[in-house]
C-alpha atoms as a PDB file:
ATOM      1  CA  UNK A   1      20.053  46.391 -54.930  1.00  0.00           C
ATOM      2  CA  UNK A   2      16.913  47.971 -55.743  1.00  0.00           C
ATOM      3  CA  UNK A   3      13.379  47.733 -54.767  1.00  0.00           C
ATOM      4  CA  UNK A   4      12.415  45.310 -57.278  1.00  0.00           C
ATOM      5  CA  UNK A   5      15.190  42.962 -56.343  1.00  0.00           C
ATOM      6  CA  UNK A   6      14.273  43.223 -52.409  1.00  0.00           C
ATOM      7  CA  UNK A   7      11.184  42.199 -53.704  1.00  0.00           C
ATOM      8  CA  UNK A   8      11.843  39.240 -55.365  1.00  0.00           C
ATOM      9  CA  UNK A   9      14.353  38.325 -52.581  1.00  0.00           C
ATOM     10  CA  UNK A  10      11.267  38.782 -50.224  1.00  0.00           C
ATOM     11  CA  UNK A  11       9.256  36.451 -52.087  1.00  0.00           C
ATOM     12  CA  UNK A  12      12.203  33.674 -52.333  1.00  0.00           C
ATOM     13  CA  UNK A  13      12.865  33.537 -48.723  1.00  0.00           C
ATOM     14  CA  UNK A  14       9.113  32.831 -47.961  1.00  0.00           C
ATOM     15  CA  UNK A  15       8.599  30.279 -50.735  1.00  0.00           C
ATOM     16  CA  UNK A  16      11.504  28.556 -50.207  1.00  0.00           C
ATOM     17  CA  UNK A  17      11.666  29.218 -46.173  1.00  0.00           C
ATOM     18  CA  UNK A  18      15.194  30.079 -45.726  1.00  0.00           C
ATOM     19  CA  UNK A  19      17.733  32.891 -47.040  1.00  0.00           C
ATOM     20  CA  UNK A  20      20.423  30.523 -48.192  1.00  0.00           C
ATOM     21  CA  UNK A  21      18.075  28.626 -50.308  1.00  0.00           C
ATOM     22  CA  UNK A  22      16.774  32.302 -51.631  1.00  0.00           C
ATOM     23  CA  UNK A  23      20.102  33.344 -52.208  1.00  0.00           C
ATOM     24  CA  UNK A  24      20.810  30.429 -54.639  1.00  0.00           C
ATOM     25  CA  UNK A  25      17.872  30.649 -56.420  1.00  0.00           C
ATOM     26  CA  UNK A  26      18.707  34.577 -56.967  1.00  0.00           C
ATOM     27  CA  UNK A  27      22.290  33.997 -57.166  1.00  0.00           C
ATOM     28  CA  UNK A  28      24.084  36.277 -54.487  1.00  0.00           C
ATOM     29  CA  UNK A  29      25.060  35.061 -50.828  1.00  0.00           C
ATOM     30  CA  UNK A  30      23.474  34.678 -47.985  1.00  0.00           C
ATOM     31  CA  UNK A  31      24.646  37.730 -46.238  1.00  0.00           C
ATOM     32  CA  UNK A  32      23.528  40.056 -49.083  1.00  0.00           C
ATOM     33  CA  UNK A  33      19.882  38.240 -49.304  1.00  0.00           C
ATOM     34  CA  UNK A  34      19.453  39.399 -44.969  1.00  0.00           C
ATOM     35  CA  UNK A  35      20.674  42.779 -46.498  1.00  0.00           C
ATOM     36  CA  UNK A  36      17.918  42.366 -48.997  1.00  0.00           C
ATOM     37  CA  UNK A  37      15.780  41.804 -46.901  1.00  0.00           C
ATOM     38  CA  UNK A  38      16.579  44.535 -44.018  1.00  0.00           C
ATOM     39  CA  UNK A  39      16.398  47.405 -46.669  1.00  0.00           C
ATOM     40  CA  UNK A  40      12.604  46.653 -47.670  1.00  0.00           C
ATOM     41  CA  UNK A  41      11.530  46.591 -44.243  1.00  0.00           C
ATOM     42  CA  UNK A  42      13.602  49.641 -43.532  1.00  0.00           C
ATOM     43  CA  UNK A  43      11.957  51.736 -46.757  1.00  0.00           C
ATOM     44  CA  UNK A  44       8.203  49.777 -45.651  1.00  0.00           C
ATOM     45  CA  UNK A  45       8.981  50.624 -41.816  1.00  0.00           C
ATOM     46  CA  UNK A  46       7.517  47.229 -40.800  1.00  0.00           C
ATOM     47  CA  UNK A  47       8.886  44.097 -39.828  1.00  0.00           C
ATOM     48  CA  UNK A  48       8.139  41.172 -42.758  1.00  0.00           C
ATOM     49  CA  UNK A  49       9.878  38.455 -41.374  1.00  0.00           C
ATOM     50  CA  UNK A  50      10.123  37.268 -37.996  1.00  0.00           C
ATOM     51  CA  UNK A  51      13.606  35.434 -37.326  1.00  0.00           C
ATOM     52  CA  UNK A  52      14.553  32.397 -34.827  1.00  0.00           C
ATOM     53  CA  UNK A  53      17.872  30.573 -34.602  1.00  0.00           C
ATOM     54  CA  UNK A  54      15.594  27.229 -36.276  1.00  0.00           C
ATOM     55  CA  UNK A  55      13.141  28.603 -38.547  1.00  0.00           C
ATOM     56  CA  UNK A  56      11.828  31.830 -40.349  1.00  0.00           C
ATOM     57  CA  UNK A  57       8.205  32.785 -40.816  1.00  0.00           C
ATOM     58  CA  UNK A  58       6.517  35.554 -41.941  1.00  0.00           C
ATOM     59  CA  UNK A  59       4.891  38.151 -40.012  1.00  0.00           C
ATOM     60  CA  UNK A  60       1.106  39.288 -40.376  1.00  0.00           C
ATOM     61  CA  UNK A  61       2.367  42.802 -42.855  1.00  0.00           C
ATOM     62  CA  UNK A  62       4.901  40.430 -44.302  1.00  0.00           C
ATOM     63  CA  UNK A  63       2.184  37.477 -44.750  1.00  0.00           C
ATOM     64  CA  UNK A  64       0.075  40.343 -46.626  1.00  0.00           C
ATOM     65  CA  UNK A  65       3.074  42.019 -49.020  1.00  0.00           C
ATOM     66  CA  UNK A  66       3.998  38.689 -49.587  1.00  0.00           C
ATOM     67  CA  UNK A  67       0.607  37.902 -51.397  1.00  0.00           C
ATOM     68  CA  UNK A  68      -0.037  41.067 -53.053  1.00  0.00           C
ATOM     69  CA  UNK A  69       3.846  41.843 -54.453  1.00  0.00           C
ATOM     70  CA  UNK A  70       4.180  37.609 -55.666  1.00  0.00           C
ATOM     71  CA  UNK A  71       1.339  38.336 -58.026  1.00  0.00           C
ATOM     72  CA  UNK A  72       2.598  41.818 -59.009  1.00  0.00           C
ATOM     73  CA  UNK A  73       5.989  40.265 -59.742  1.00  0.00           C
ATOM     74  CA  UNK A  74       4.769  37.505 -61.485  1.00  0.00           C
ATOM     75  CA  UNK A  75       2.713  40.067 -63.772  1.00  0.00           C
ATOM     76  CA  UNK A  76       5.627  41.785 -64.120  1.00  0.00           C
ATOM     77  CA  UNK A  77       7.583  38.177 -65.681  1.00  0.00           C
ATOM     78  CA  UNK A  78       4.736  37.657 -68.337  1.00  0.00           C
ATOM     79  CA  UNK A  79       5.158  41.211 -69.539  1.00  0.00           C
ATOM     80  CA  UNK A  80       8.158  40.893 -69.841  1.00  0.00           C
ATOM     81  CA  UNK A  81       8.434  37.427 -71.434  1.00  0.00           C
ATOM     82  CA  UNK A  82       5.655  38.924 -73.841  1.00  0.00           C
ATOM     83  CA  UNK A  83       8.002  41.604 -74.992  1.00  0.00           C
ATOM     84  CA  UNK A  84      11.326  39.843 -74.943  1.00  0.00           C
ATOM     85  CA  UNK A  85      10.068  37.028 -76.841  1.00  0.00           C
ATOM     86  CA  UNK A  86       9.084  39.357 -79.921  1.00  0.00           C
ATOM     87  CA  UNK A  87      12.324  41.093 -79.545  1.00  0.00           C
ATOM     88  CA  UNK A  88      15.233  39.550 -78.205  1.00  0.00           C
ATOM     89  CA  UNK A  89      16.975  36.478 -77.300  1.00  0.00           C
ATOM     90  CA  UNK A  90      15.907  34.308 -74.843  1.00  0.00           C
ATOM     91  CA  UNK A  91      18.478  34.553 -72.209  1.00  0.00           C
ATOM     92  CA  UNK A  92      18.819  33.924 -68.252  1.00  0.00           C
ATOM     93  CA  UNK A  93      20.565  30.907 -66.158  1.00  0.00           C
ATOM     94  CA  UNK A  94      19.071  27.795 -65.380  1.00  0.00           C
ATOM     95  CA  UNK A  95      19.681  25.107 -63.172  1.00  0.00           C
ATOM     96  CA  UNK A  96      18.631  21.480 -63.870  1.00  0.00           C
ATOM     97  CA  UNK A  97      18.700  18.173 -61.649  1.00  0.00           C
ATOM     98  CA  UNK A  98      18.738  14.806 -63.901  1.00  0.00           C
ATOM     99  CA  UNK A  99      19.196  11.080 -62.899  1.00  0.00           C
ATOM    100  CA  UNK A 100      23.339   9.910 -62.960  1.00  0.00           C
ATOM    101  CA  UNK A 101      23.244   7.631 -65.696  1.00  0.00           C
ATOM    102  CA  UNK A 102      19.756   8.173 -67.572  1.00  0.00           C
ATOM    103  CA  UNK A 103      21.067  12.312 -67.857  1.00  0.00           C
ATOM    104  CA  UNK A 104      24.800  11.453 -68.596  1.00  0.00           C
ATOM    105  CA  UNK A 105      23.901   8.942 -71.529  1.00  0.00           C
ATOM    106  CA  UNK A 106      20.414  10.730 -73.103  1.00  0.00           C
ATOM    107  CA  UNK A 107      19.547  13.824 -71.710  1.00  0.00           C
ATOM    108  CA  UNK A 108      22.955  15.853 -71.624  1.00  0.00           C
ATOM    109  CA  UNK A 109      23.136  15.044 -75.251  1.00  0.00           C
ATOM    110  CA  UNK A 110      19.826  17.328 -75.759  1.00  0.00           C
ATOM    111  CA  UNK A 111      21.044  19.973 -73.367  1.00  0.00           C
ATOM    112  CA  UNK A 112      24.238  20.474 -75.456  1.00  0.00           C
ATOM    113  CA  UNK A 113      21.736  20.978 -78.281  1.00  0.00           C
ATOM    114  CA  UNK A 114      19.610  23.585 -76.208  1.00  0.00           C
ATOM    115  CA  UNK A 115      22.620  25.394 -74.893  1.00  0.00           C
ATOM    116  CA  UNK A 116      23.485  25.790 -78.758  1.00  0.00           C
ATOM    117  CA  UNK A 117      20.773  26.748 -79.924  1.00  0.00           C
ATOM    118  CA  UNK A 118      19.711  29.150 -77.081  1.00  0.00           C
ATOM    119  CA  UNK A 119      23.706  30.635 -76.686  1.00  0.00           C
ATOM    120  CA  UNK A 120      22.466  33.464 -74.028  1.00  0.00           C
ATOM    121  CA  UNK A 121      21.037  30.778 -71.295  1.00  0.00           C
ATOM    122  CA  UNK A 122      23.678  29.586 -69.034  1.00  0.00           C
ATOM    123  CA  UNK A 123      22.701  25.897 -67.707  1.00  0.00           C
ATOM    124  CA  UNK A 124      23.932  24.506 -64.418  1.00  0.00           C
ATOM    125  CA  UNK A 125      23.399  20.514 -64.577  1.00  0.00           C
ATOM    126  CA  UNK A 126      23.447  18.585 -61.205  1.00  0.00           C
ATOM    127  CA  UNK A 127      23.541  14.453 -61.424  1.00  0.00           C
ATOM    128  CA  UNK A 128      21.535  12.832 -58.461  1.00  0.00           C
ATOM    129  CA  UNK A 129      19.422   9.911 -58.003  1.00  0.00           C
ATOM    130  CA  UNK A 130      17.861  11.264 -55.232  1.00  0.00           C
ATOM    131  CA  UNK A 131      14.373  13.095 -55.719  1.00  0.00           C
ATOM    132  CA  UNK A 132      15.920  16.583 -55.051  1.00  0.00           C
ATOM    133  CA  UNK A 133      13.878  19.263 -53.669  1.00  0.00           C
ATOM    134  CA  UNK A 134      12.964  21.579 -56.498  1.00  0.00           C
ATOM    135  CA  UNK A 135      11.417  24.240 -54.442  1.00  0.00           C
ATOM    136  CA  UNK A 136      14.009  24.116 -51.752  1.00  0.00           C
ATOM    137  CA  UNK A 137      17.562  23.255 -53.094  1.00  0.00           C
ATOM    138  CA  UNK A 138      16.560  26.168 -56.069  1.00  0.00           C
ATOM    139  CA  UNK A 139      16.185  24.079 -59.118  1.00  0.00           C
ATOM    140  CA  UNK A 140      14.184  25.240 -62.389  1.00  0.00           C
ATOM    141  CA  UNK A 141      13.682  21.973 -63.215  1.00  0.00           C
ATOM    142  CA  UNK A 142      14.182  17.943 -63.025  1.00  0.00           C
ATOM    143  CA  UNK A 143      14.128  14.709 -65.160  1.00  0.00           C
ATOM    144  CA  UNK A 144      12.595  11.699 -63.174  1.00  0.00           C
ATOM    145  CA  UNK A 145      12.275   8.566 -63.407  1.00  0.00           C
ATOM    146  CA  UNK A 146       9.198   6.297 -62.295  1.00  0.00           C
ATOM    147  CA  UNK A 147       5.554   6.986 -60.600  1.00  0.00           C
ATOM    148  CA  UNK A 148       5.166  10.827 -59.678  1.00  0.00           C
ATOM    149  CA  UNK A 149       3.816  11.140 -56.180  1.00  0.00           C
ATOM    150  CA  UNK A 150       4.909  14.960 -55.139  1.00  0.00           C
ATOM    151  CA  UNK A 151       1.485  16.715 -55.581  1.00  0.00           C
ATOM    152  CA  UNK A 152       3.586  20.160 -55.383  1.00  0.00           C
ATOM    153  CA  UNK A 153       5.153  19.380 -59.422  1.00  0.00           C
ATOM    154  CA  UNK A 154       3.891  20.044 -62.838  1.00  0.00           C
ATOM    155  CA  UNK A 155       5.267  16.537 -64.473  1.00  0.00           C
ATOM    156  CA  UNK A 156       4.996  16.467 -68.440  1.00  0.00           C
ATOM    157  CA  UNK A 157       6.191  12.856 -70.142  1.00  0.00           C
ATOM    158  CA  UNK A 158       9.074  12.649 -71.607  1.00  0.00           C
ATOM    159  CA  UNK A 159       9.344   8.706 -72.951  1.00  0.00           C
ATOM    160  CA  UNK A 160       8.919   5.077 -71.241  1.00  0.00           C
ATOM    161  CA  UNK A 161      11.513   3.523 -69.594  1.00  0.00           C
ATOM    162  CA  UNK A 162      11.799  -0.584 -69.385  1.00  0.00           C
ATOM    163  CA  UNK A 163      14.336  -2.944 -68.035  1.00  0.00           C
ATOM    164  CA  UNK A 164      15.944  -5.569 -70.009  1.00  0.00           C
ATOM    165  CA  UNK A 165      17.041  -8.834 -69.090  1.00  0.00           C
ATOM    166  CA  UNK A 166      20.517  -9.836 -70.762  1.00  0.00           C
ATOM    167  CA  UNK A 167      23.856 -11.667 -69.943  1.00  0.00           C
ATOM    168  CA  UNK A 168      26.769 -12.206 -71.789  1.00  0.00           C
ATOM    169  CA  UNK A 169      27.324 -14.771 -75.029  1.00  0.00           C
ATOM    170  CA  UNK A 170      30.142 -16.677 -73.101  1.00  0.00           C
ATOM    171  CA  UNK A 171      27.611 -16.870 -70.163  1.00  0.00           C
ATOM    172  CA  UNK A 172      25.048 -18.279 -71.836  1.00  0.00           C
ATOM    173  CA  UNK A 173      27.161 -20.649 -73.416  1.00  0.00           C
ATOM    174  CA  UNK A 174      28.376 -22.062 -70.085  1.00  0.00           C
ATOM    175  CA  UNK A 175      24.946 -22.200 -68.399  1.00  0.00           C
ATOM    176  CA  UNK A 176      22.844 -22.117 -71.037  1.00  0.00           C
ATOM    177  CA  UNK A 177      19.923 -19.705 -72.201  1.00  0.00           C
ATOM    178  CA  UNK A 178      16.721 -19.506 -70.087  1.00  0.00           C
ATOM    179  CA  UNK A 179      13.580 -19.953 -72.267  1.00  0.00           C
ATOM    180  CA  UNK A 180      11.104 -18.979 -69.331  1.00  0.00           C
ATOM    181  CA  UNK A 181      11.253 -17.027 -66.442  1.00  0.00           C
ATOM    182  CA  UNK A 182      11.237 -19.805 -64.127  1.00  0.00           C
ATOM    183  CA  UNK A 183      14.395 -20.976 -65.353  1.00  0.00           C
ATOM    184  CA  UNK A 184      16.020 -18.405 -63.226  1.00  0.00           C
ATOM    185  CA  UNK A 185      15.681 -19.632 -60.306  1.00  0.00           C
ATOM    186  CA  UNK A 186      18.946 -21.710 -61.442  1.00  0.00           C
ATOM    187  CA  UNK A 187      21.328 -18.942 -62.904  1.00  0.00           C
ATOM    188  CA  UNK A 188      23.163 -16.920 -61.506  1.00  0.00           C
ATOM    189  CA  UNK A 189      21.730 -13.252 -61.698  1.00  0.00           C
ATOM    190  CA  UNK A 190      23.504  -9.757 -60.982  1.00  0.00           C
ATOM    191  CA  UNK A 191      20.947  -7.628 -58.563  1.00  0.00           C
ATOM    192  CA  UNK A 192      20.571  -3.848 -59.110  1.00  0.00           C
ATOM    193  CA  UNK A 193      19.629  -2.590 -55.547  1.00  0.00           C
ATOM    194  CA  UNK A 194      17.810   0.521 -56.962  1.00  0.00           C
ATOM    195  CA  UNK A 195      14.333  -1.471 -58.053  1.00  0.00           C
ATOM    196  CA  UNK A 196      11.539  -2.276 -55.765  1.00  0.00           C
ATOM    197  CA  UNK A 197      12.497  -5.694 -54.340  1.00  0.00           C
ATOM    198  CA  UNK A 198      15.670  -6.325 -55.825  1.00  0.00           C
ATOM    199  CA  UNK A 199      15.331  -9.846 -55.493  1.00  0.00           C
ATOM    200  CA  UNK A 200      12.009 -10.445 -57.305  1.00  0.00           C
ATOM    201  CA  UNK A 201      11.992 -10.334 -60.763  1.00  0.00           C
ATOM    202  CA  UNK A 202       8.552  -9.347 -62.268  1.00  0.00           C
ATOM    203  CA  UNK A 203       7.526 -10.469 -65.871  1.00  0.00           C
ATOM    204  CA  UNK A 204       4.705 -10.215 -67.941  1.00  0.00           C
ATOM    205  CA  UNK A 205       3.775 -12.216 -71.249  1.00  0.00           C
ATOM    206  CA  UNK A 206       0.190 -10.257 -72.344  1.00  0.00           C
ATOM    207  CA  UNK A 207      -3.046  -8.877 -71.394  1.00  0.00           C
ATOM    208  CA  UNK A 208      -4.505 -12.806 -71.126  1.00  0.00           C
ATOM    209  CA  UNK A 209      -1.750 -13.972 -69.016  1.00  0.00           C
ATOM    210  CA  UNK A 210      -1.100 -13.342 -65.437  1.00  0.00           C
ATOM    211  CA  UNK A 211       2.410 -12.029 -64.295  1.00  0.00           C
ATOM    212  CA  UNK A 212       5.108 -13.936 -63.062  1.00  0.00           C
ATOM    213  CA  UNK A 213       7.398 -13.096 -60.050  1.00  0.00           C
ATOM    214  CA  UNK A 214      10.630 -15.143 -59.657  1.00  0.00           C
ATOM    215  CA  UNK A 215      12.319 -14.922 -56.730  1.00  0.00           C
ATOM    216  CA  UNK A 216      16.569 -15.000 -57.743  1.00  0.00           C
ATOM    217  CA  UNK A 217      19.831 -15.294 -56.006  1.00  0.00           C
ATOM    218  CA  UNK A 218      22.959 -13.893 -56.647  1.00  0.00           C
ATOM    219  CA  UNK A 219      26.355 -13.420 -54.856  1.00  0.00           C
ATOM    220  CA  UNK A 220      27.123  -9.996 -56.677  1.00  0.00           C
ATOM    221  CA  UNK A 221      24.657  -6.713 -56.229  1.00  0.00           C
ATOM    222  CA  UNK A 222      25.081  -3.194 -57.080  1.00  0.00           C
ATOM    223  CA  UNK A 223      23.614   0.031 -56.058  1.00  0.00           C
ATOM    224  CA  UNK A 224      24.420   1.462 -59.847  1.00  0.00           C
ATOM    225  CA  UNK A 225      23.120   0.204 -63.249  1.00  0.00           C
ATOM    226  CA  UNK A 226      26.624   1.218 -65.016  1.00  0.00           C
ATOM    227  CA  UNK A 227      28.202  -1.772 -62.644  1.00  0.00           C
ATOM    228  CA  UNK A 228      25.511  -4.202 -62.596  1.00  0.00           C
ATOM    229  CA  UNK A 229      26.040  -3.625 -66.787  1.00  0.00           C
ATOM    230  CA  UNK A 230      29.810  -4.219 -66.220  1.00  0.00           C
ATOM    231  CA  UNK A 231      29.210  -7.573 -64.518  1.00  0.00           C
ATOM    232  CA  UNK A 232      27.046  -8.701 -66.940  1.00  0.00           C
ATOM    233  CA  UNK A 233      29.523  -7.832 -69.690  1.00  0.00           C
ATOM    234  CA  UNK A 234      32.222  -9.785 -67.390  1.00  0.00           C
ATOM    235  CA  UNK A 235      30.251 -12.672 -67.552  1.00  0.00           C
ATOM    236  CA  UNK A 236      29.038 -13.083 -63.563  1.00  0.00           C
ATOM    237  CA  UNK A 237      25.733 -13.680 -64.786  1.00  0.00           C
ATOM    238  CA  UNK A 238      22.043 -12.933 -65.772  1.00  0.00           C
ATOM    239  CA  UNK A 239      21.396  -9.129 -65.315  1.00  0.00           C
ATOM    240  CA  UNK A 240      18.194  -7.167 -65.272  1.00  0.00           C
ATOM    241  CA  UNK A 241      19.029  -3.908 -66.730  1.00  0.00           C
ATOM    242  CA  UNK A 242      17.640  -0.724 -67.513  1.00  0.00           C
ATOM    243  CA  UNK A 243      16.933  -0.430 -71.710  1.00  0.00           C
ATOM    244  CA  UNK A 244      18.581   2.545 -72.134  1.00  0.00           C
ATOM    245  CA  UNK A 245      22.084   1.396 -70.265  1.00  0.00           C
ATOM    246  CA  UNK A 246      21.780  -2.090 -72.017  1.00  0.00           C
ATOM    247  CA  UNK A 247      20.888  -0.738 -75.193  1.00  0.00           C
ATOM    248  CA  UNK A 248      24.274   0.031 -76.475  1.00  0.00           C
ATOM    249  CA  UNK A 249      25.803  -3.602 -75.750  1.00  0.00           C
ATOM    250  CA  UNK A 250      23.190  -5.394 -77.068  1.00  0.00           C
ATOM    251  CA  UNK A 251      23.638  -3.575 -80.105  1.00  0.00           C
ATOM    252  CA  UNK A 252      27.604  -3.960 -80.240  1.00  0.00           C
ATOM    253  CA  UNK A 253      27.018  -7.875 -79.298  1.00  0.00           C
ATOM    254  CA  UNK A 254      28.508  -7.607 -76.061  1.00  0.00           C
ATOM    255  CA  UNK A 255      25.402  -8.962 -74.263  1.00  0.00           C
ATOM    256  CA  UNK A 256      22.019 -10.523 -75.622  1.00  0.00           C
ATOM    257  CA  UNK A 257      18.795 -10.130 -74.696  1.00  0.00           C
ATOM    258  CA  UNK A 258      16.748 -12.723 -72.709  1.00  0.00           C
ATOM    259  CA  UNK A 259      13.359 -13.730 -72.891  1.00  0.00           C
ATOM    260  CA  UNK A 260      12.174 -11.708 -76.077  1.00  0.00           C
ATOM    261  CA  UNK A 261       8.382 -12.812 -75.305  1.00  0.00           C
ATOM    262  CA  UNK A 262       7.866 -11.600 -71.812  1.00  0.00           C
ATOM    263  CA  UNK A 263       8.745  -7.960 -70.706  1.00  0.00           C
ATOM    264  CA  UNK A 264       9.482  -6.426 -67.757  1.00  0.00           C
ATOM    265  CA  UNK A 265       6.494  -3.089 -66.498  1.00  0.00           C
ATOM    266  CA  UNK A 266       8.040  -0.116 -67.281  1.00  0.00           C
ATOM    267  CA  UNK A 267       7.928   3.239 -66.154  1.00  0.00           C
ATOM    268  CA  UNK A 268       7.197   6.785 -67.099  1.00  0.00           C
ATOM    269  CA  UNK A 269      10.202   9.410 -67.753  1.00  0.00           C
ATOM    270  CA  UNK A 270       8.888  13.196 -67.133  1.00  0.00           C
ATOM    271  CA  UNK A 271      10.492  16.534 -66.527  1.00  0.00           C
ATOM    272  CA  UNK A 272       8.960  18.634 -63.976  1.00  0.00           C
ATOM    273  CA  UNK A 273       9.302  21.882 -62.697  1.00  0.00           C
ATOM    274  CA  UNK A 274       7.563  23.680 -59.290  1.00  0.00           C
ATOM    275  CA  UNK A 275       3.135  23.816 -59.150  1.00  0.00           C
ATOM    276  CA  UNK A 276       1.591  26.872 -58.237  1.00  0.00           C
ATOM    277  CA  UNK A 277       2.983  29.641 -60.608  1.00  0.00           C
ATOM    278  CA  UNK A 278       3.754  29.295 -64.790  1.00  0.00           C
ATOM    279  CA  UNK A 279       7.328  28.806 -64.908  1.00  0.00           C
ATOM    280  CA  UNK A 280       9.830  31.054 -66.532  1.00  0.00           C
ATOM    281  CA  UNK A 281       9.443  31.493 -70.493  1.00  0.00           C
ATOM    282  CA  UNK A 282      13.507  29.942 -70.291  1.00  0.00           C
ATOM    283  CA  UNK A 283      11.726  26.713 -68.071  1.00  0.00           C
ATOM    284  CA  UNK A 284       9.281  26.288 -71.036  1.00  0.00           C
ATOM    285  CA  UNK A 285      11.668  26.376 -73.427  1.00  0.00           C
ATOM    286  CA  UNK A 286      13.758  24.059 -71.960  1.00  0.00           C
ATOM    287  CA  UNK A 287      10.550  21.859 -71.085  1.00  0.00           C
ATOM    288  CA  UNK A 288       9.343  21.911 -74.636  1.00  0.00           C
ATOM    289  CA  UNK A 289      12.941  21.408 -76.031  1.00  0.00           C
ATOM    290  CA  UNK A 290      13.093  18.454 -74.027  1.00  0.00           C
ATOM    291  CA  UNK A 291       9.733  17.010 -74.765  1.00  0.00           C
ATOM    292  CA  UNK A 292      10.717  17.420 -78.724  1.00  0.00           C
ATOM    293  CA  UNK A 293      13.637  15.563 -78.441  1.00  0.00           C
ATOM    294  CA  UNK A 294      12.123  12.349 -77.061  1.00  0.00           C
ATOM    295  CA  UNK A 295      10.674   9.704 -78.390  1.00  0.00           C
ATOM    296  CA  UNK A 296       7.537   7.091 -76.823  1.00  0.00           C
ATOM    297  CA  UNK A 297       8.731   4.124 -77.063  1.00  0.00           C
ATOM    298  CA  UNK A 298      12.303   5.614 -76.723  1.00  0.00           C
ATOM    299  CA  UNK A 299      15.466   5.188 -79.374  1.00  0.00           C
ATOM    300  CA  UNK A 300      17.394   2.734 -77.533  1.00  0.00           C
ATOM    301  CA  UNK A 301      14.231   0.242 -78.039  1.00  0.00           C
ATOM    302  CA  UNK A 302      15.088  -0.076 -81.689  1.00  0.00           C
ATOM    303  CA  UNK A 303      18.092  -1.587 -80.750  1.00  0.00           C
ATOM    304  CA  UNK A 304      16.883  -4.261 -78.614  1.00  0.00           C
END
């Protein structure tokens, strides 16, 4: 527990605003980050941060070191990642936050292909579908899906993402294939809860033609694309489907896809990591690694 270490602790527990959140980034408990803590302001002999039973802020001398030793420290990293890049193995832990079924089917894939290739850097992989908290919860890095809005990440593209429409051969040949959109309105369709208005189905057929919005029913809905996928496969009905969960049924002739002229707006698939400082030489490996190993439009479009 030296200097340099209370340091860095200091700096965690203001950027992040608590000491268990500090402590996870750093990777020791909670009770040794107060510890931590307590020694620097016993060896500065002034009180950094000023403690309440809801929140922690930072005093005026703790306000000051905080800005002068962040930019030391972070000196400190790119000399360091200077030297150890020419000499040594990159090596560290990092700790990742993906989507469930996007990051079990495509991206873990490419981890296991980093963590090979980089055998020194320890990953820890978290599934959520939740926008985590990057800064807070202590994570290097996430994969998201759909329109960035969180002014406080540094978002580079990693491929498209677009839903299919598809239902199952014995389906179709009970209720016959819609040729348009329109015809719908008089299947039955399998609702994935997790788009924007679950129950309108957006298409479009080309830059001259406007969009069309069907509004459709259905008796079955899911909160998960890997169930709204099994349904369709069951045979319950018309499904509207993210590409790269579809893609492998379509392929194996489990399900076929609908409506080959009009398409569905996609979205955007980035990794991003925390604004406001250059991340880690392991976060820009991982970052380029992951950019590398995508392609725009993605692999599962080939299949469709």
């Amino acid at each position: 527990m030296n200097r340099y270490d209370c340091d860095r602790m200091l700096v965690a527990v203001l950027e992040l605003g608590s000491f268990a959140a500090a402590a996870r980034r750093i990777g020791v408990s909670s009770a040794t980050a107060s510890k931590m803590i307590a020694r620097l302001e016993q060896q500065l002999g002034v009180q950094l941060i000023q403690r309440t039973t809801r929140a922690l802020s930072a005093t005026e001398a703790g306000q000051l070191y905080f800005e002068g030793i962040r930019g030391v420290l972070e000196s400190l990293d790119e000399l360091d990642t200077a030297v150890t890049t020419r000499s040594a193995e990159p090596a560290g832990h990092l700790r990742i936050s993906v989507p469930h079924t996007f990051g079990v089917r495509w991206v873990v894939p490419s981890l296991n292909a980093f963590a090979a290739r980089y055998q020194r850097i320890s990953l820890d992989v978290s599934f959520a579908d939740r926008a985590v908290n990057l800064v807070q919860e202590g994570y290097d890095a996430a994969v998201r899906i759909g329109r960035l809005t969180d002014s406080t990440l540094v978002a580079r593209r990693l491929t498209s993402s677009r839903a299919w429409l598809v239902a199952a051969k014995g389906y179709l040949d009970q209720h016959g294939t819609p040729q348009t959109p329109g015809d719908l309105a008089k299947h039955d369709c399998v609702i994935d809860t997790n788009f924007p208005d679950p129950f309108i189905w957006r298409f479009d057929a080309g830059a001259h033609e406007p969009a069309v919005r069907v509004a459709v029913e259905s008796r079955l809905s899911f909160s998960d694309a890997e169930a709204v996928l099994e349904a369709a496969r069951a045979g319950l009905g018309v499904a509207r489907i993210p590409g790269f969960v579809a893609s492998s049924s379509v392929a194996d002739g489990h399900l076929v896809r609908l409506l080959p002229r009009w398409t569905i707006p996609g979205t955007g698939v980035y990794v991003v990591h925390p604004a406001g400082r250059r991340p880690p030489h392991k976060v820009r490996l991982l970052i380029d690694w992951l950019v590398d190993h995508f392609d725009d439009p993605p692999a599962w479009e080939a299949s469709g």
